[in-house]
Protein backbone atom coordinates (compact mmCIF):
# COMPACT_ATOMS: atom_id res chain seq x y z
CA UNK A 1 72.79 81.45 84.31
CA UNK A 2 72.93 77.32 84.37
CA UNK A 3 70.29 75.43 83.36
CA UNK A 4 67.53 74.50 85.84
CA UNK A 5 65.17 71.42 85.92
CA UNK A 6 62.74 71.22 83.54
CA UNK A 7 59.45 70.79 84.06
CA UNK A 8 53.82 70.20 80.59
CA UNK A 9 41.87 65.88 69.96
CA UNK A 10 38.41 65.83 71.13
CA UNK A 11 37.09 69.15 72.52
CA UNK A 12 35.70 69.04 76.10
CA UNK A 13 34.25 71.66 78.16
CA UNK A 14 36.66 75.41 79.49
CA UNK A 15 35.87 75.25 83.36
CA UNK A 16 37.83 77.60 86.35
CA UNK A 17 40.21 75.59 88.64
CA UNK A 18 42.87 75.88 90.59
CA UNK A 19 45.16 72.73 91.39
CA UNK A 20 48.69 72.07 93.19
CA UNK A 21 50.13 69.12 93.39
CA UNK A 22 53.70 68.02 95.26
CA UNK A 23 56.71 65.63 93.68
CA UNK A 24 59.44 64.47 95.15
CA UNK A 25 62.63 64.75 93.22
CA UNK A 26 65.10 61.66 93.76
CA UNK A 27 68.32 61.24 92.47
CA UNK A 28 70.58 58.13 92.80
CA UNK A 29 67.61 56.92 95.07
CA UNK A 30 67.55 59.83 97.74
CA UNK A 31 65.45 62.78 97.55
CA UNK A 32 67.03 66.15 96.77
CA UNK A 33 64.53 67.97 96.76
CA UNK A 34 60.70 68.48 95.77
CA UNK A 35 58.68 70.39 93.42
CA UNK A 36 55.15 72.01 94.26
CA UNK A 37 53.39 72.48 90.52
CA UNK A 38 50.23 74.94 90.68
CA UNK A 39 47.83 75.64 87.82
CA UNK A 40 44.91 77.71 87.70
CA UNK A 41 42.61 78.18 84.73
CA UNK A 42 40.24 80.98 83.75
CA UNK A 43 38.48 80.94 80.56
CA UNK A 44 41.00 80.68 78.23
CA UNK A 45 43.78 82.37 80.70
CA UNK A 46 46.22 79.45 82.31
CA UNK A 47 48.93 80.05 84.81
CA UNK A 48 51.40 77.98 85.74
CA UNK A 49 53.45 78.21 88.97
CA UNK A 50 56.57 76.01 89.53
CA UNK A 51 58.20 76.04 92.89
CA UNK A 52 61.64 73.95 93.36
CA UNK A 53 63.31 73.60 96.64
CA UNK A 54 66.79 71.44 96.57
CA UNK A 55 69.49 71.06 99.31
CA UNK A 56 72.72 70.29 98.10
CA UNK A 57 76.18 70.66 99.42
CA UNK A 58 74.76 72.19 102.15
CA UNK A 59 73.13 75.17 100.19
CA UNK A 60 69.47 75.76 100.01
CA UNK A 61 68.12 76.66 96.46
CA UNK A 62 64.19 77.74 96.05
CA UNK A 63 62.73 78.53 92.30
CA UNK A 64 59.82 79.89 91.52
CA UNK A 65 58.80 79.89 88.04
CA UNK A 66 55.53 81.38 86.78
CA UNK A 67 54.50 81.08 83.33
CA UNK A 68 51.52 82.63 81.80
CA UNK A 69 49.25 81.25 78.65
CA UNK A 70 46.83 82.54 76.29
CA UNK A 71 44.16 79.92 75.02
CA UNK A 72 45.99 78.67 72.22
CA UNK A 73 48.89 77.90 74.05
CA UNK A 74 50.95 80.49 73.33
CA UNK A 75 53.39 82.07 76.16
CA UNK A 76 52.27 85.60 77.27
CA UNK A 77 54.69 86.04 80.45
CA UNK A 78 57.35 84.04 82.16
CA UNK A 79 59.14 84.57 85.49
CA UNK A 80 61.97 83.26 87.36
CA UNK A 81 62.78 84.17 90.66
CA UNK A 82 65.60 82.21 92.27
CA UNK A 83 67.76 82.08 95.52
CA UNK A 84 70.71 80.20 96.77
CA UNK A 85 72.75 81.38 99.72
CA UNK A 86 73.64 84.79 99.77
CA UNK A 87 72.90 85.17 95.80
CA UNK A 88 69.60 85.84 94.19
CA UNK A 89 67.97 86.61 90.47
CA UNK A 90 64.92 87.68 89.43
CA UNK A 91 64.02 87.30 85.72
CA UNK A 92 60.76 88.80 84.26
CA UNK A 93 59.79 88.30 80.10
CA UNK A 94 57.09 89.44 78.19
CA UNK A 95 56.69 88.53 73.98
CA UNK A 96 56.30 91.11 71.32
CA UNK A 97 56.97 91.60 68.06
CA UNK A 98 58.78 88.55 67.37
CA UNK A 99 60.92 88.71 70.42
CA UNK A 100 61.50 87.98 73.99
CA UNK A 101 61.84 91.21 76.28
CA UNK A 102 63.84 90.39 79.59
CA UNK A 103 64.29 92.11 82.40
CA UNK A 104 66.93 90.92 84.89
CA UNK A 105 67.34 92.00 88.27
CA UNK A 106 70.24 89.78 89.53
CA UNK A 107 72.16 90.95 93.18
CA UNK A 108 70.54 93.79 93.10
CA UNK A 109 71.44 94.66 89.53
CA UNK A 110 69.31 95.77 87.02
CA UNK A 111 69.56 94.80 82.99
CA UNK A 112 67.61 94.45 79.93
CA UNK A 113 67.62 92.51 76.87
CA UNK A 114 66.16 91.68 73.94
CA UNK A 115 66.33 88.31 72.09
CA UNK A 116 64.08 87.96 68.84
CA UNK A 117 62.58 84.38 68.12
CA UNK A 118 65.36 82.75 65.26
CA UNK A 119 62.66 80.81 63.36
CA UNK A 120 58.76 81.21 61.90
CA UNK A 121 58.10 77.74 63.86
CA UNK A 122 54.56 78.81 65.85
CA UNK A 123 54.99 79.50 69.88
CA UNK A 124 51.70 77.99 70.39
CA UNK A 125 51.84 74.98 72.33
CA UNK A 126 48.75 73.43 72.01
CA UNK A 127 49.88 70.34 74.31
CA UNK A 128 49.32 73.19 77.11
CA UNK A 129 45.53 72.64 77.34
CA UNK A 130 45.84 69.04 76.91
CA UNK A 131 43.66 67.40 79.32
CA UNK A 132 42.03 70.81 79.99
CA UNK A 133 40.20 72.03 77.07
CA UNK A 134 41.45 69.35 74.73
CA UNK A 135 41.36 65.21 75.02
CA UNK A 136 44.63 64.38 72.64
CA UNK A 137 44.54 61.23 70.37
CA UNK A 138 46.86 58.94 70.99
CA UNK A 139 50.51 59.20 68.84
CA UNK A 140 49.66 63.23 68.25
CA UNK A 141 52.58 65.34 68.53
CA UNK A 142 52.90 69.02 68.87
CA UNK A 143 55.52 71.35 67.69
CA UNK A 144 57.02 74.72 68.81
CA UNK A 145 59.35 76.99 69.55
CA UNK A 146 59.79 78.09 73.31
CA UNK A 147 61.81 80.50 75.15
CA UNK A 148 63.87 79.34 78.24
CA UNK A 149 63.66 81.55 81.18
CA UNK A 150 66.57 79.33 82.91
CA UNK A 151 69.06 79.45 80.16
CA UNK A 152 67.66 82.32 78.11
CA UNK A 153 67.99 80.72 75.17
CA UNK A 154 65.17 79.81 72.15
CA UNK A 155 64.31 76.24 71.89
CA UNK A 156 62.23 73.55 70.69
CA UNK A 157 59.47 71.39 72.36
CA UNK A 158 57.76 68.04 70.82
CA UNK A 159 55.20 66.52 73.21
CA UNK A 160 53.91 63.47 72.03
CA UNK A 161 50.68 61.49 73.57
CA UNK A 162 51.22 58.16 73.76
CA UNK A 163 48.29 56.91 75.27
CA UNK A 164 47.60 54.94 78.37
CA UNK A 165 49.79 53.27 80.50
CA UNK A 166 50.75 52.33 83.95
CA UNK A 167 53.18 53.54 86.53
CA UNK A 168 54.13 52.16 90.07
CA UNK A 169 53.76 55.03 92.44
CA UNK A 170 54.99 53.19 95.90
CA UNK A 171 52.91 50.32 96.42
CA UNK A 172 50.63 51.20 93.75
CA UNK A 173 49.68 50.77 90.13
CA UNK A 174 48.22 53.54 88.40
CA UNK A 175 46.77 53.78 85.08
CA UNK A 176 48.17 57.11 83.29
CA UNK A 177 48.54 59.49 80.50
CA UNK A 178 51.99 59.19 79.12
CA UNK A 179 53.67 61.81 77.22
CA UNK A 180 57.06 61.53 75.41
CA UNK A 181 58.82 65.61 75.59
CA UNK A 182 61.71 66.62 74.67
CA UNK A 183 62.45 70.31 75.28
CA UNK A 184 65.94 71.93 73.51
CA UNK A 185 67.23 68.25 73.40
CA UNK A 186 66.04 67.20 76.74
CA UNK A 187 64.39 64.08 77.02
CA UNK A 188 61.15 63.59 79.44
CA UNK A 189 59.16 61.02 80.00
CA UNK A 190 56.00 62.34 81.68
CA UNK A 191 52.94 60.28 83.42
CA UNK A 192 49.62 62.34 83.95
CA UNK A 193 46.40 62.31 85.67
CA UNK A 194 43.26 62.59 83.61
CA UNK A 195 43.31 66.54 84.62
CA UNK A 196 47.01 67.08 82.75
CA UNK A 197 48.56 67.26 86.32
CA UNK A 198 52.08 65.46 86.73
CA UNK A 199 52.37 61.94 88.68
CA UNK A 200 55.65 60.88 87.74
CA UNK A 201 58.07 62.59 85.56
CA UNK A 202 61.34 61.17 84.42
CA UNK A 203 64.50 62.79 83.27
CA UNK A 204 67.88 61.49 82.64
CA UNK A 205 68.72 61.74 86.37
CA UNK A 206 66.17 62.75 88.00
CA UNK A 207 62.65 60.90 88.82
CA UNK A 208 59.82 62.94 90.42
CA UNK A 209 57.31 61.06 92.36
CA UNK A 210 53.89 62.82 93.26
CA UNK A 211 53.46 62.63 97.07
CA UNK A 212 50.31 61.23 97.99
């Protein structure tokens, strides 16, 4: 499997929500595609749904990703369904004892396989509640160790906070959250709304734009 696009202190108060918000992805300055990014919270439950629909070539390609978290951040579940064309893959994972457990379902094909975490580093990701449950301070990083349900490989994210600052949506300014990520050696340069929810994000070539 290639690699896919990547998509995300003070306590304040666990609440239930659901959000969804819609980016444009441009490339070269033309859009490609767009990205519909859903989260709903519950207690200390957050799911993440990440749906990715690109035309290219002439060949329509739709990704849903779904990604499950426990209230410290750490990854419970992950799925990857995927289509293009005829040709379609299904990828489920689940975490235990020191090891992802993946079940692939790929043109109708079913396999299993196990790949145990290579380091002690933690899988909890507190920068997943950031903006939720948390308010970061600003130059805070966060460490950990993630598993990649597009190239199903173990990696490393570092999310730093960098505090406030603004980004030009269209015709207009908006004051933001900016986070500094890089996730297995990819770069991202993420703007967010005071709920954690992506405006702009920016990759090495690719820009997502929220939609208004």
């Amino acid at each position: 499997m290639r690699p896919i696009l990547v998509l995300v202190g003070t306590a304040v108060s666990t609440t239930v929500f659901a959000q969804t918000v819609t980016l444009d992805a441009y490339q070269n300055g033309k859009v490609i595609g767009n990205v519909q990014y859903a989260r709903n919270v519950h207690g200390g439950s957050q799911t993440n749904v990440t749906t990715i629909h690109t035309t290219q070539k002439g060949i329509t390609t739709t990704l849903v990703m779904t990604a499950v978290f426990d209230a410290k951040g750490k990854t419970v579940s992950r799925r990857l369904q995927a289509k293009a064309g005829p040709q379609s893959v299904d990828v489920q994972v689940t975490f235990s004892k020191g090891a992802a457990q993946v079940s692939i379902l790929e043109n109708g094909k079913k396999s299993n396989r196990t790949f145990p975490q290579p380091s002690q580093m933690t899988t909890e990701d507190a920068s997943s509640w950031w903006f939720i449950t948390t308010k970061p301070k600003v130059n805070v990083t966060v460490k950990s160790q993630n598993f990649d349900i597009a190239t199903l490989k173990w990696g490393e994210i570092e999310s730093t906070y960098k505090g406030r600052k603004s980004v030009k949506i269209g015709n207009k300014t908006i004051n933001a959250n900016l986070i500094a990520q890089v996730r297995s050696g990819r770069s991202s340069t993420i703007y967010a709304d005071d709920q954690g929810m992506p405006l702009v994000i920016e990759q090495a070539t690719t820009r997502f734009v929220r939609r208004p």
